[in-house]
PDB file of N, CA and C in Angstrom:
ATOM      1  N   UNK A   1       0.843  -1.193   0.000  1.00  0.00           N
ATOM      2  CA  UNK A   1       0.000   0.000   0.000  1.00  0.00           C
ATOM      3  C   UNK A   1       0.878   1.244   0.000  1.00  0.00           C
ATOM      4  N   UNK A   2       0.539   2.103  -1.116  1.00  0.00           N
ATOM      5  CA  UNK A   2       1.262   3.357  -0.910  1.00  0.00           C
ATOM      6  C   UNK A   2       0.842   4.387  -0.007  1.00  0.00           C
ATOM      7  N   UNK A   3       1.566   5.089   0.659  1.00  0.00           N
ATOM      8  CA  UNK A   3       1.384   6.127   1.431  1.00  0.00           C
ATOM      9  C   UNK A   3       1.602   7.373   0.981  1.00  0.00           C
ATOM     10  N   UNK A   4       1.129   8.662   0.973  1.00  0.00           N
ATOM     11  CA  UNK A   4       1.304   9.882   0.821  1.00  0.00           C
ATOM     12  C   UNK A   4       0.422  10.991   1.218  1.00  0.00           C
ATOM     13  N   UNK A   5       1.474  12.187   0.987  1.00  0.00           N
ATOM     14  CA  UNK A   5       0.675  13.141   1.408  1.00  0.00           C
ATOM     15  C   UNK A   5       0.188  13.549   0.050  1.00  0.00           C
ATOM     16  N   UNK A   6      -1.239  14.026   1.296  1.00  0.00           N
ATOM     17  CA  UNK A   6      -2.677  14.631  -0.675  1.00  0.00           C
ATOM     18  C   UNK A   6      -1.968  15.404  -1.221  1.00  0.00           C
ATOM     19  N   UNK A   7      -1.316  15.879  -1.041  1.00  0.00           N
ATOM     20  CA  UNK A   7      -0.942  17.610  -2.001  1.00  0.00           C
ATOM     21  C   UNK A   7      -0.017  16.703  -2.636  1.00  0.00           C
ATOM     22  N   UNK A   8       1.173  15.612  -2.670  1.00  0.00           N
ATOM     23  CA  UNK A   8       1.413  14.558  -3.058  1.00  0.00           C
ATOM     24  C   UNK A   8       0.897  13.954  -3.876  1.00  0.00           C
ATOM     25  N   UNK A   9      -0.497  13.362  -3.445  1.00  0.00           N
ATOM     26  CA  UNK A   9      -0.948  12.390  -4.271  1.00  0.00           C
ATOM     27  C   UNK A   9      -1.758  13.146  -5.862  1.00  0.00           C
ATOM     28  N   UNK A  10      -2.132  14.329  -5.553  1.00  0.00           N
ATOM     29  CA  UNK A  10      -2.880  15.107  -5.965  1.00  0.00           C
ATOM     30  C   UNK A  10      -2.060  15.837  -7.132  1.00  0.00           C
ATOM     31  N   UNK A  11      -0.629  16.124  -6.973  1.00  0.00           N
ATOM     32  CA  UNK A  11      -0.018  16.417  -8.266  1.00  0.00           C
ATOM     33  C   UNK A  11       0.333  15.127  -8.749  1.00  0.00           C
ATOM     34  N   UNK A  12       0.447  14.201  -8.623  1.00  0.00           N
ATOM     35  CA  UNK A  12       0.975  12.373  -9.461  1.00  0.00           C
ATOM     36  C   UNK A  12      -0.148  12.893 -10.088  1.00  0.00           C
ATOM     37  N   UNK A  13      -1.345  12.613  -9.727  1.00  0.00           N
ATOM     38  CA  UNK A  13      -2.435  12.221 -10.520  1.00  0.00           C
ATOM     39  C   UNK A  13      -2.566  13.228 -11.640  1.00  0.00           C
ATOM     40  N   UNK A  14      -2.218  14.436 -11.727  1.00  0.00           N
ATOM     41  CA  UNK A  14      -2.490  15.525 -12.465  1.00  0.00           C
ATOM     42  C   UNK A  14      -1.349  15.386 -13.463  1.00  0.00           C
ATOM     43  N   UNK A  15       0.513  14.717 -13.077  1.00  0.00           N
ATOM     44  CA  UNK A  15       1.021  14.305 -13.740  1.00  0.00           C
ATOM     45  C   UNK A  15       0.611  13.307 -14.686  1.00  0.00           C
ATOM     46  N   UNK A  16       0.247  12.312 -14.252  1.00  0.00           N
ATOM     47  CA  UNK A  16      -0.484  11.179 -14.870  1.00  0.00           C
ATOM     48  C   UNK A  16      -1.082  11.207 -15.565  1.00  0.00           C
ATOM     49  N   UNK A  17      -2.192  12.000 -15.942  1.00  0.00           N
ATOM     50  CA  UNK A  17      -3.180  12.393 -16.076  1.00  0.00           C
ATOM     51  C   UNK A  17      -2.342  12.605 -17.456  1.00  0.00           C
ATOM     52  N   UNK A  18      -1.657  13.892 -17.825  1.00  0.00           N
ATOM     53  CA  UNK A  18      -1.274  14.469 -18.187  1.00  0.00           C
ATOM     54  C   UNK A  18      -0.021  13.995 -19.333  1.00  0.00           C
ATOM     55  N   UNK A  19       0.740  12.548 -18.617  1.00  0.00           N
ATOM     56  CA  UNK A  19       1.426  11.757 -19.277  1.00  0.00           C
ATOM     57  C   UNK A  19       0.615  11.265 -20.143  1.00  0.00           C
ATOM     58  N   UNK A  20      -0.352  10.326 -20.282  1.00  0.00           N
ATOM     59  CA  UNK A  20      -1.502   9.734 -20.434  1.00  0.00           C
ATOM     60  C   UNK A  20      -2.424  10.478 -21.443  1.00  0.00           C
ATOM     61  N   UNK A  21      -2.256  11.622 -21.353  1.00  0.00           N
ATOM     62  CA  UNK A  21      -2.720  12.607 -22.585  1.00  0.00           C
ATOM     63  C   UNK A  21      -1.684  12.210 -23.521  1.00  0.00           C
ATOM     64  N   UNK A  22      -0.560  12.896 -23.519  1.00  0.00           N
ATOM     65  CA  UNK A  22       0.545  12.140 -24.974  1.00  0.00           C
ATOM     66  C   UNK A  22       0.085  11.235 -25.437  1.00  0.00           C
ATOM     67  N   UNK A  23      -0.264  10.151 -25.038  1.00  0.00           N
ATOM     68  CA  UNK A  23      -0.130   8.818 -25.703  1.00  0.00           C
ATOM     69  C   UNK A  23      -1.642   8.577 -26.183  1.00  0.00           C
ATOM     70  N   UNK A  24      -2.612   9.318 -26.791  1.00  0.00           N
ATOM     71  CA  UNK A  24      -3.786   9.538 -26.686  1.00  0.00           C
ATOM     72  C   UNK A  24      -3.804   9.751 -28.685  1.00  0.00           C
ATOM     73  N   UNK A  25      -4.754   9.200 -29.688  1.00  0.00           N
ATOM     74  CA  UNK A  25      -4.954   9.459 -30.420  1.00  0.00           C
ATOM     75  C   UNK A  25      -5.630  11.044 -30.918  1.00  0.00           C
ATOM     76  N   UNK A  26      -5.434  11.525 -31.980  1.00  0.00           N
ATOM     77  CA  UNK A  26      -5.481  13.145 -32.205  1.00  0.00           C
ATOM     78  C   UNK A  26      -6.353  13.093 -32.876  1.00  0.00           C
ATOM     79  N   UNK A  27      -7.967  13.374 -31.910  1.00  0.00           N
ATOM     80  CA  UNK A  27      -9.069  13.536 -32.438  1.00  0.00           C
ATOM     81  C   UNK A  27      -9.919  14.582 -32.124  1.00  0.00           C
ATOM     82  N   UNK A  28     -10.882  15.346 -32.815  1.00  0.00           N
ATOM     83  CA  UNK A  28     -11.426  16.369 -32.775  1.00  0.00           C
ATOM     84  C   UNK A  28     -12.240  15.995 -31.225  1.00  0.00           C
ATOM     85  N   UNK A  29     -12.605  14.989 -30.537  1.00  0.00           N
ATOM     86  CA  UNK A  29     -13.444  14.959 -29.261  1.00  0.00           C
ATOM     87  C   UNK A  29     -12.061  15.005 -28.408  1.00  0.00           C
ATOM     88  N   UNK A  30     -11.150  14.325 -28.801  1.00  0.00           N
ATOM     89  CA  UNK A  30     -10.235  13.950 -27.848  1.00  0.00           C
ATOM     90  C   UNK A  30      -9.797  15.051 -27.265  1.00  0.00           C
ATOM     91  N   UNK A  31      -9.646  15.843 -28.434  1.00  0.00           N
ATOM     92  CA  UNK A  31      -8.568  17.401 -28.210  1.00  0.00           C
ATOM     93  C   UNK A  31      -9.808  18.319 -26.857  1.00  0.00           C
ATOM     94  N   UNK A  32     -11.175  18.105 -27.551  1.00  0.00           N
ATOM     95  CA  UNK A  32     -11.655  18.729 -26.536  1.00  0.00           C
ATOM     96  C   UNK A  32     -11.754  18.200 -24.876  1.00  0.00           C
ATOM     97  N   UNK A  33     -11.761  17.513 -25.274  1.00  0.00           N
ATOM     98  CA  UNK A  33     -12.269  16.499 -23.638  1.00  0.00           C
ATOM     99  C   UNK A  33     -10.309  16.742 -22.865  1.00  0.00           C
ATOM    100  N   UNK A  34      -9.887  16.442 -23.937  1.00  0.00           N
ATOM    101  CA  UNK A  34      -8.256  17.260 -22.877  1.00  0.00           C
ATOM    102  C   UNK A  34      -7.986  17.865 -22.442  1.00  0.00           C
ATOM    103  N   UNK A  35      -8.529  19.154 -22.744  1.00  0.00           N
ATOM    104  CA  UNK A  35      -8.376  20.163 -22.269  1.00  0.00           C
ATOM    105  C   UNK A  35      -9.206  19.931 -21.085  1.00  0.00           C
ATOM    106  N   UNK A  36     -10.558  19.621 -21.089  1.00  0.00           N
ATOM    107  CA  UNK A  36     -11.225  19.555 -19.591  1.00  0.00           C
ATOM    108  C   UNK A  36     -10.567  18.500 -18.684  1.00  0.00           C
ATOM    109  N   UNK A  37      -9.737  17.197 -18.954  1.00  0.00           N
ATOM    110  CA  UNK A  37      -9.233  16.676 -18.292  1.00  0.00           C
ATOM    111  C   UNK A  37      -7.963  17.495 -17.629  1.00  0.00           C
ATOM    112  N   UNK A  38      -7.000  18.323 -18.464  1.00  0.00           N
ATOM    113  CA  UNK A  38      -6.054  18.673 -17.903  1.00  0.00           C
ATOM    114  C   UNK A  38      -6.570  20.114 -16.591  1.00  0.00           C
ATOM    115  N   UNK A  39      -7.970  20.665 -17.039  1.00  0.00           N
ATOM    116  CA  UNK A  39      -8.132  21.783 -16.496  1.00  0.00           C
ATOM    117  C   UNK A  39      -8.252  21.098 -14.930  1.00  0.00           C
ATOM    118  N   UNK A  40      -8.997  20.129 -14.883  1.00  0.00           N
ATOM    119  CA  UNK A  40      -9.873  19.538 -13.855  1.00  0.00           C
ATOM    120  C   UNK A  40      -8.779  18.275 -12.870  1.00  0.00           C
ATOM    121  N   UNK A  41      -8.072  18.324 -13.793  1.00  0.00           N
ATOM    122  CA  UNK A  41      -7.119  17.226 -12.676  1.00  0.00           C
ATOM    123  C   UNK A  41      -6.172  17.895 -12.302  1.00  0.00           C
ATOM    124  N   UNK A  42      -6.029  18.873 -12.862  1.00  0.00           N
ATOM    125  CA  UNK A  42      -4.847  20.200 -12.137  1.00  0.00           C
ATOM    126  C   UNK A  42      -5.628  21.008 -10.828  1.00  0.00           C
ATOM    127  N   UNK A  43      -7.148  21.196 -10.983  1.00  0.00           N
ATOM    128  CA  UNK A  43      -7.540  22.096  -9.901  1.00  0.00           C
ATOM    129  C   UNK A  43      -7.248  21.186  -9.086  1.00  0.00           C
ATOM    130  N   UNK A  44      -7.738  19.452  -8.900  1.00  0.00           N
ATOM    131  CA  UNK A  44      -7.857  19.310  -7.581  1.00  0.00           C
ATOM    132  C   UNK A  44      -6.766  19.678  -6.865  1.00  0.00           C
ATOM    133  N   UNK A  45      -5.546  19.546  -7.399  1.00  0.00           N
ATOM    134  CA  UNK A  45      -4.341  19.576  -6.441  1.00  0.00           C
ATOM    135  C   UNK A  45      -3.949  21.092  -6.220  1.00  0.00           C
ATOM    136  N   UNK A  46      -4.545  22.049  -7.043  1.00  0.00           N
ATOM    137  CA  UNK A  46      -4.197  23.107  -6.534  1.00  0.00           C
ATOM    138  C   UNK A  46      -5.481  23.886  -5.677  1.00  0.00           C
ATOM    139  N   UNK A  47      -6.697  23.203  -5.694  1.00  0.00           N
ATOM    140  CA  UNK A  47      -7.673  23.587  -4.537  1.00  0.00           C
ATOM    141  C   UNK A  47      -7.434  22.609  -3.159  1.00  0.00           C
ATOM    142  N   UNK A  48      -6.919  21.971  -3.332  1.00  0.00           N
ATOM    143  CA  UNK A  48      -6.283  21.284  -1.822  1.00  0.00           C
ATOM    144  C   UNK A  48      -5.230  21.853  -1.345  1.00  0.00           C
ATOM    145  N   UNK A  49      -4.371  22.673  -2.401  1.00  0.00           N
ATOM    146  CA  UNK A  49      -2.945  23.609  -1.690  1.00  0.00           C
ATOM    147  C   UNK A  49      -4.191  24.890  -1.188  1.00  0.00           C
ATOM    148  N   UNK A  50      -4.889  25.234  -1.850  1.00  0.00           N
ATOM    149  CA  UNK A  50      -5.869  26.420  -1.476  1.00  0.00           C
ATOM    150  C   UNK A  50      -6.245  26.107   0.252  1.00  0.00           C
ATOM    151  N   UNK A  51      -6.651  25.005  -0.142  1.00  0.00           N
ATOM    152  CA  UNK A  51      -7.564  24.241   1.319  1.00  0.00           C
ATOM    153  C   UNK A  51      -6.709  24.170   2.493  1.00  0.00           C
ATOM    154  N   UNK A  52      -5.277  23.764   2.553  1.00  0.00           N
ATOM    155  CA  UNK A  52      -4.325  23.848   3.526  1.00  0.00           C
ATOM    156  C   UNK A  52      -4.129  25.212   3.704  1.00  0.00           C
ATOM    157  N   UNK A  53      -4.037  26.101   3.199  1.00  0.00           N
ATOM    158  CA  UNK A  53      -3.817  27.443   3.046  1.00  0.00           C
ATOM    159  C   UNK A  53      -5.337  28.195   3.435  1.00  0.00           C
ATOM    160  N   UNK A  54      -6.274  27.578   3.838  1.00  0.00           N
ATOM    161  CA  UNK A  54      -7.846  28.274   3.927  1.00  0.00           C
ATOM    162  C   UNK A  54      -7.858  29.268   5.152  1.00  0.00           C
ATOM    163  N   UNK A  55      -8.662  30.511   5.104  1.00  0.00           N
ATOM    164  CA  UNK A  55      -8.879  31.430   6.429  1.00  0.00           C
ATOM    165  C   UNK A  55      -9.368  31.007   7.470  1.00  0.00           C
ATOM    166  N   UNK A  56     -10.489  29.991   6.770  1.00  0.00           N
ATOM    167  CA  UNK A  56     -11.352  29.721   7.774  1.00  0.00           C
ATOM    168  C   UNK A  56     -12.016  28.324   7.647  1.00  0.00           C
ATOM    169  N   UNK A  57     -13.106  28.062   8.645  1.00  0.00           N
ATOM    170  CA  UNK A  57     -12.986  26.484   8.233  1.00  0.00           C
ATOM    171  C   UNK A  57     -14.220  26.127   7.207  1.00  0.00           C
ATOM    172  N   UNK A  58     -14.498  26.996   7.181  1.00  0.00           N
ATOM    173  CA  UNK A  58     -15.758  27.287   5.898  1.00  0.00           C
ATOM    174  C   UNK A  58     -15.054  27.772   4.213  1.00  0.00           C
ATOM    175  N   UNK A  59     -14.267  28.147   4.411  1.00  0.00           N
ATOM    176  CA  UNK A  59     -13.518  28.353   3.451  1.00  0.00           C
ATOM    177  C   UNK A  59     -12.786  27.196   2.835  1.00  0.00           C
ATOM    178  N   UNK A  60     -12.014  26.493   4.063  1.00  0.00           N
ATOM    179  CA  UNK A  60     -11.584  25.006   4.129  1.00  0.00           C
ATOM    180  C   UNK A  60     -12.577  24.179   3.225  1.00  0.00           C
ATOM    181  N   UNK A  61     -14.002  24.080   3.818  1.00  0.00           N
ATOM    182  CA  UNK A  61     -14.533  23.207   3.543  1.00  0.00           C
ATOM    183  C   UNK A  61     -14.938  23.409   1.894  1.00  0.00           C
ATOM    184  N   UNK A  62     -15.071  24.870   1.419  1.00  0.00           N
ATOM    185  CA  UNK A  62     -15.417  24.721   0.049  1.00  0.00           C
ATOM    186  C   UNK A  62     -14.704  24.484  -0.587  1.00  0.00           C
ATOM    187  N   UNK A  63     -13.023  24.894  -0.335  1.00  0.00           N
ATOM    188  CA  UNK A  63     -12.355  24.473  -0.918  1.00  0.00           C
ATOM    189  C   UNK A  63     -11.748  22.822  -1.847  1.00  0.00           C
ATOM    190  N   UNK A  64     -12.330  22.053  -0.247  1.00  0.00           N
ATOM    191  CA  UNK A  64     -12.121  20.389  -0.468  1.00  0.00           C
ATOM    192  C   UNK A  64     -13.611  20.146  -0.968  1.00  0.00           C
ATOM    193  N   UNK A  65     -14.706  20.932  -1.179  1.00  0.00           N
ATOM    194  CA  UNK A  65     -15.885  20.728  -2.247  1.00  0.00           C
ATOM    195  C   UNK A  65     -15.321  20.499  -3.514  1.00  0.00           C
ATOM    196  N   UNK A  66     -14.739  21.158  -3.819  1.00  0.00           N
ATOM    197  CA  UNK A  66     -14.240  21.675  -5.018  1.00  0.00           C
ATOM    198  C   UNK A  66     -12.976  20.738  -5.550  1.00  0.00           C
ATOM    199  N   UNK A  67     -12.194  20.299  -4.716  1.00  0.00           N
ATOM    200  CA  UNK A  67     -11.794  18.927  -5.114  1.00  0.00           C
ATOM    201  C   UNK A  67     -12.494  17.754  -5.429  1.00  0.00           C
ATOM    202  N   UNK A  68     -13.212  17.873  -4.834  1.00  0.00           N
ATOM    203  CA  UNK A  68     -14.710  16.363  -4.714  1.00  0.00           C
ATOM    204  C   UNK A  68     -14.899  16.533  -6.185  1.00  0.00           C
ATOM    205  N   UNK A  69     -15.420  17.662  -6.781  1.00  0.00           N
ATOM    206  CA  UNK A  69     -16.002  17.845  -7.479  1.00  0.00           C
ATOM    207  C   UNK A  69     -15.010  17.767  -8.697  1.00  0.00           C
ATOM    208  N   UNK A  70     -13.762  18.252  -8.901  1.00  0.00           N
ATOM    209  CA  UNK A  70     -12.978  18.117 -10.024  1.00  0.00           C
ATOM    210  C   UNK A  70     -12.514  16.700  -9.770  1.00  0.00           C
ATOM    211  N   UNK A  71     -12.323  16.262  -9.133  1.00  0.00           N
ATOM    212  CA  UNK A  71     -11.983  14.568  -8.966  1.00  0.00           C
ATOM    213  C   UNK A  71     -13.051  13.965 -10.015  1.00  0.00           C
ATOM    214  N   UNK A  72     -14.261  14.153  -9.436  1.00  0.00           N
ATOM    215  CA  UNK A  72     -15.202  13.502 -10.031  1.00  0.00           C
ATOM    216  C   UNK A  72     -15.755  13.730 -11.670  1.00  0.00           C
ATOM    217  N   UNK A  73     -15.464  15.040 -11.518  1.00  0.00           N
ATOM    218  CA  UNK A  73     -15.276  15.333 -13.210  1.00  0.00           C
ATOM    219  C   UNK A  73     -14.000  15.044 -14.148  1.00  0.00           C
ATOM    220  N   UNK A  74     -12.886  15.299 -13.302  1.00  0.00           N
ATOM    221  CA  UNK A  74     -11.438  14.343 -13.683  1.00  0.00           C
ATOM    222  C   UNK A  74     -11.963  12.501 -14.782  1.00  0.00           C
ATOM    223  N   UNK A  75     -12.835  12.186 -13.587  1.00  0.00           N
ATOM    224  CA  UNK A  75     -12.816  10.996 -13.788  1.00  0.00           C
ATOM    225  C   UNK A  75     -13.992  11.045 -14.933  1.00  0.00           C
ATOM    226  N   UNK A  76     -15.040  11.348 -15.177  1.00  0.00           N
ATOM    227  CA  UNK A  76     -15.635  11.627 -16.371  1.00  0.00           C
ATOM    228  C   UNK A  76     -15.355  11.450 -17.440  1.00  0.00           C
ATOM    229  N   UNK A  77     -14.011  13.022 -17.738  1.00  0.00           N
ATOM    230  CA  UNK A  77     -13.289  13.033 -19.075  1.00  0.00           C
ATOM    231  C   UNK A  77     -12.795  11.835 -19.398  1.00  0.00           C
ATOM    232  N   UNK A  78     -11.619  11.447 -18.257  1.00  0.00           N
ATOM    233  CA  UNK A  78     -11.081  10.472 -18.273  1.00  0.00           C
ATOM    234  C   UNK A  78     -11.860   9.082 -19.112  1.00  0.00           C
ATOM    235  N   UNK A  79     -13.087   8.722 -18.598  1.00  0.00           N
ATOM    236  CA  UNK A  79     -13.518   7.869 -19.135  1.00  0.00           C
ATOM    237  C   UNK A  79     -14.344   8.185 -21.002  1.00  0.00           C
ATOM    238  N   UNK A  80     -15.011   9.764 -21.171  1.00  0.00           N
ATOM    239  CA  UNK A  80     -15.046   9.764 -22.489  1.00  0.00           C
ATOM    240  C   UNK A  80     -13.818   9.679 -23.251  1.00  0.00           C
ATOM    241  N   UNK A  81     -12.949   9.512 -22.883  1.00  0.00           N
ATOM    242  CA  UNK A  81     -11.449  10.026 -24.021  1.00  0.00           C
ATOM    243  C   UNK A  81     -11.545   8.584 -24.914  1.00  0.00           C
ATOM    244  N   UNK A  82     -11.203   8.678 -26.273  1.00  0.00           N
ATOM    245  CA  UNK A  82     -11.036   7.831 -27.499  1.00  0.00           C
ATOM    246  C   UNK A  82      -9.779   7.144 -27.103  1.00  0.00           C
ATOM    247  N   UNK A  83      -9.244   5.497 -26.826  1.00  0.00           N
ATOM    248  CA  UNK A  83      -7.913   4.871 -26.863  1.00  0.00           C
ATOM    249  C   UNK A  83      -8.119   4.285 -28.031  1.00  0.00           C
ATOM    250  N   UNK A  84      -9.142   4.054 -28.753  1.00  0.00           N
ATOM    251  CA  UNK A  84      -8.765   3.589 -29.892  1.00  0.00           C
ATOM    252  C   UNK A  84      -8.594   1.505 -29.537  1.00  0.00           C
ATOM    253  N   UNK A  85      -9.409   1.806 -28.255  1.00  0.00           N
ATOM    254  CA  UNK A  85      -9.510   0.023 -27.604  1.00  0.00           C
ATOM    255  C   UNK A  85      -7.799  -0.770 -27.514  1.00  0.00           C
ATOM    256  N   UNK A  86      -7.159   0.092 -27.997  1.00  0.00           N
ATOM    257  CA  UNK A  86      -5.463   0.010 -27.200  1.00  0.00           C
ATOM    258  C   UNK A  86      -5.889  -0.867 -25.627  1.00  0.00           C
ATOM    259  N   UNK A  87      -4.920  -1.726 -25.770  1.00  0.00           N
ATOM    260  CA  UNK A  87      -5.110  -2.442 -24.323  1.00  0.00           C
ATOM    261  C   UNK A  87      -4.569  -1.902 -23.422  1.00  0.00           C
ATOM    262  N   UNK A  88      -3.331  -1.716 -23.910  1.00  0.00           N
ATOM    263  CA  UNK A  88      -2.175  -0.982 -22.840  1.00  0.00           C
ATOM    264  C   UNK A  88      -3.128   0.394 -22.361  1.00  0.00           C
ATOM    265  N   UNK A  89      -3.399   1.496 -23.529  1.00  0.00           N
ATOM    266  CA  UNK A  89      -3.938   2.863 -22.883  1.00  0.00           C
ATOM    267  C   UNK A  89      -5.009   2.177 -21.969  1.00  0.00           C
ATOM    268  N   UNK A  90      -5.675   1.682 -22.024  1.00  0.00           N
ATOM    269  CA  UNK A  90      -7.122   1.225 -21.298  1.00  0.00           C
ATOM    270  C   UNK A  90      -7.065   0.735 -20.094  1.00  0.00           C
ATOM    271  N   UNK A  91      -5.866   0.140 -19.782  1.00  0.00           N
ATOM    272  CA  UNK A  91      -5.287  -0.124 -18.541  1.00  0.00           C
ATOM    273  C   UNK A  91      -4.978   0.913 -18.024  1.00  0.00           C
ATOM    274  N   UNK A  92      -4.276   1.566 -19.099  1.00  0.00           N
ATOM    275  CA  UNK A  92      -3.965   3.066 -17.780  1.00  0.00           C
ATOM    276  C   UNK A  92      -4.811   3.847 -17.579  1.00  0.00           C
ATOM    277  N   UNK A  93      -5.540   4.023 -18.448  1.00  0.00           N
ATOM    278  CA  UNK A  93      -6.932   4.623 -18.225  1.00  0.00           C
ATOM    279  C   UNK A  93      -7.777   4.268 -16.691  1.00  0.00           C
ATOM    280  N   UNK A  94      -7.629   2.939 -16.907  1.00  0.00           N
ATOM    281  CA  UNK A  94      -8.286   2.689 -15.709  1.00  0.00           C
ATOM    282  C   UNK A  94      -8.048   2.565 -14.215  1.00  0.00           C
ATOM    283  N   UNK A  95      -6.583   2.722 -14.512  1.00  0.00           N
ATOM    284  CA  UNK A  95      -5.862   3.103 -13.469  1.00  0.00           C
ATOM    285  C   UNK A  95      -5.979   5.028 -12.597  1.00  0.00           C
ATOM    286  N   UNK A  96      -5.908   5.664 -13.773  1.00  0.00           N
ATOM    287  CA  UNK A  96      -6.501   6.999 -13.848  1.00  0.00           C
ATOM    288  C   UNK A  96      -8.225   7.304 -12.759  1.00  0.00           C
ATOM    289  N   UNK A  97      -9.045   6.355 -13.543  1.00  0.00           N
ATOM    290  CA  UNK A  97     -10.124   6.590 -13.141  1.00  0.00           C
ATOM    291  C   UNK A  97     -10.413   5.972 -11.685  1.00  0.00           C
ATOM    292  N   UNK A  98      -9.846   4.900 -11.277  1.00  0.00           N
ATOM    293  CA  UNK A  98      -9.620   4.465 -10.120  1.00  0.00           C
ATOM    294  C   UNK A  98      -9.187   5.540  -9.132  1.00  0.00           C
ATOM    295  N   UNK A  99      -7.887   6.231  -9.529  1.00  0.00           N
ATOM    296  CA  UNK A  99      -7.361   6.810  -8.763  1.00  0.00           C
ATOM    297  C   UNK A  99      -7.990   8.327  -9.051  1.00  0.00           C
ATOM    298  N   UNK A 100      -8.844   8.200  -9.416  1.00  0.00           N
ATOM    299  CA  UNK A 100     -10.447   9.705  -9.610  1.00  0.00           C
ATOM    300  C   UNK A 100     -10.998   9.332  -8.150  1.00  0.00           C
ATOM    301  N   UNK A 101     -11.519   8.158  -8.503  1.00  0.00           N
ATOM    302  CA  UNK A 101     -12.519   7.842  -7.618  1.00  0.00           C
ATOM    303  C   UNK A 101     -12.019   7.316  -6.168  1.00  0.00           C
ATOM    304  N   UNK A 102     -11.193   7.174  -6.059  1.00  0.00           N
ATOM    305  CA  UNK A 102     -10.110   7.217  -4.591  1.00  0.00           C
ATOM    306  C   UNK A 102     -10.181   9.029  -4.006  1.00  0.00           C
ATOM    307  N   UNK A 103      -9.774   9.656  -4.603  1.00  0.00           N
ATOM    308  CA  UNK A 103      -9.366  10.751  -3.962  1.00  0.00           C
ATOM    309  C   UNK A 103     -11.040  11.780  -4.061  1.00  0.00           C
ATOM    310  N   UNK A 104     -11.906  11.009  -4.594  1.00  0.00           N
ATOM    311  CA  UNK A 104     -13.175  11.477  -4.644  1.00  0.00           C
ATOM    312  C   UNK A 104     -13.610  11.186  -3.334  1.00  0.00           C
ATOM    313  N   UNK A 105     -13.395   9.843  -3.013  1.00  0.00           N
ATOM    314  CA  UNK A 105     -13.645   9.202  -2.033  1.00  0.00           C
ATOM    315  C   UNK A 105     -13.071   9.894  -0.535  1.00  0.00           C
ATOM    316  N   UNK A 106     -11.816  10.252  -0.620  1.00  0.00           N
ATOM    317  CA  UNK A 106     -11.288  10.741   0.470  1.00  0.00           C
ATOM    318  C   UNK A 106     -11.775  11.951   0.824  1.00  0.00           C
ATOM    319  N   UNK A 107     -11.771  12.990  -0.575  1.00  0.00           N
ATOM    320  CA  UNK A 107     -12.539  14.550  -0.140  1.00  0.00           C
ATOM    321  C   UNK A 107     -13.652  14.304   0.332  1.00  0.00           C
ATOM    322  N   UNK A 108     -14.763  13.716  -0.032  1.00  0.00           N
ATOM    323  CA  UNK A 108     -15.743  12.943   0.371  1.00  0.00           C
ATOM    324  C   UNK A 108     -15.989  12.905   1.902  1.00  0.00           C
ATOM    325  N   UNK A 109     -14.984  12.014   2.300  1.00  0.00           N
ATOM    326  CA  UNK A 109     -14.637  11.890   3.655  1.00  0.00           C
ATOM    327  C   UNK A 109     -14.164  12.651   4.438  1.00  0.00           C
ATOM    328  N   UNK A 110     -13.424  13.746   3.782  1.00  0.00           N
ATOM    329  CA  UNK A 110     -13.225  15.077   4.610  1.00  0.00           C
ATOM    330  C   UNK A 110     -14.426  15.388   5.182  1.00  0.00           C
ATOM    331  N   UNK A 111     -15.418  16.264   3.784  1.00  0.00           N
ATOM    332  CA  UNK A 111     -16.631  16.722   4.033  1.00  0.00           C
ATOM    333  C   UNK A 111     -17.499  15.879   4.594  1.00  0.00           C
ATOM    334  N   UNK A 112     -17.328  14.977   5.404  1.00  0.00           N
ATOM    335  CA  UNK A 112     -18.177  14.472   6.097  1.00  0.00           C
ATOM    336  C   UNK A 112     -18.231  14.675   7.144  1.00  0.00           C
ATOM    337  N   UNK A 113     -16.631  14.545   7.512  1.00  0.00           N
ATOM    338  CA  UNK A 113     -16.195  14.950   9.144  1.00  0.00           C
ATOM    339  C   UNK A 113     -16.074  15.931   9.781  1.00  0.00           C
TER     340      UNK A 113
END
């Protein structure tokens, strides 16, 4: 089991994310849906640096909303994007979307507590 800190885990994934774009066929949906993947897997990790950095704890809390929420749209794009049924991309793909729905899961669990 890996261990890390979110602000940690939260730029990998936006790296990833982002690696994972390269290797992506050059299609008129693709190009669009990239751009919302790269917009949306970059906020979470920089609305969780926001969130450590918050005034207040209401501020805190919208902040890690707002991760919930690009996580979960992260994982969206992620799943419209074209591999072209590539085995290899589809694996990583799904590795991607897993690790959407992990850190969906955890903001999640912030805002609960």
């Amino acid at each position: 089991m890996k261990t890390y800190d979110l602000e940690d885990r939260t730029f990998e994934f936006a790296n990833n994310a982002r690696a994972f774009i390269k290797k992506l066929p050059k299609t008129t949906a693709n190009t669009e849906d990239i751009k919302q993947l790269v917009r949306a897997s970059g906020s979470v990790g920089a609305n969780y640096i926001e969130a450590n950095e918050a005034i207040s704890k209401k501020d805190f809390m919208y902040r890690i909303k707002i991760c919930r929420k690009e996580s979960k749209e992260s994982r969206f794009f992620l799943r419209l994007l074209d591999t072209n049924n590539e085995a290899e991309l589809n694996k990583e793909r799904a590795g991607l979307v897993l690790e959407a729905m992990e850190l969906t899961k955890i903001f999640g669990s912030i805002v609960n507590k």
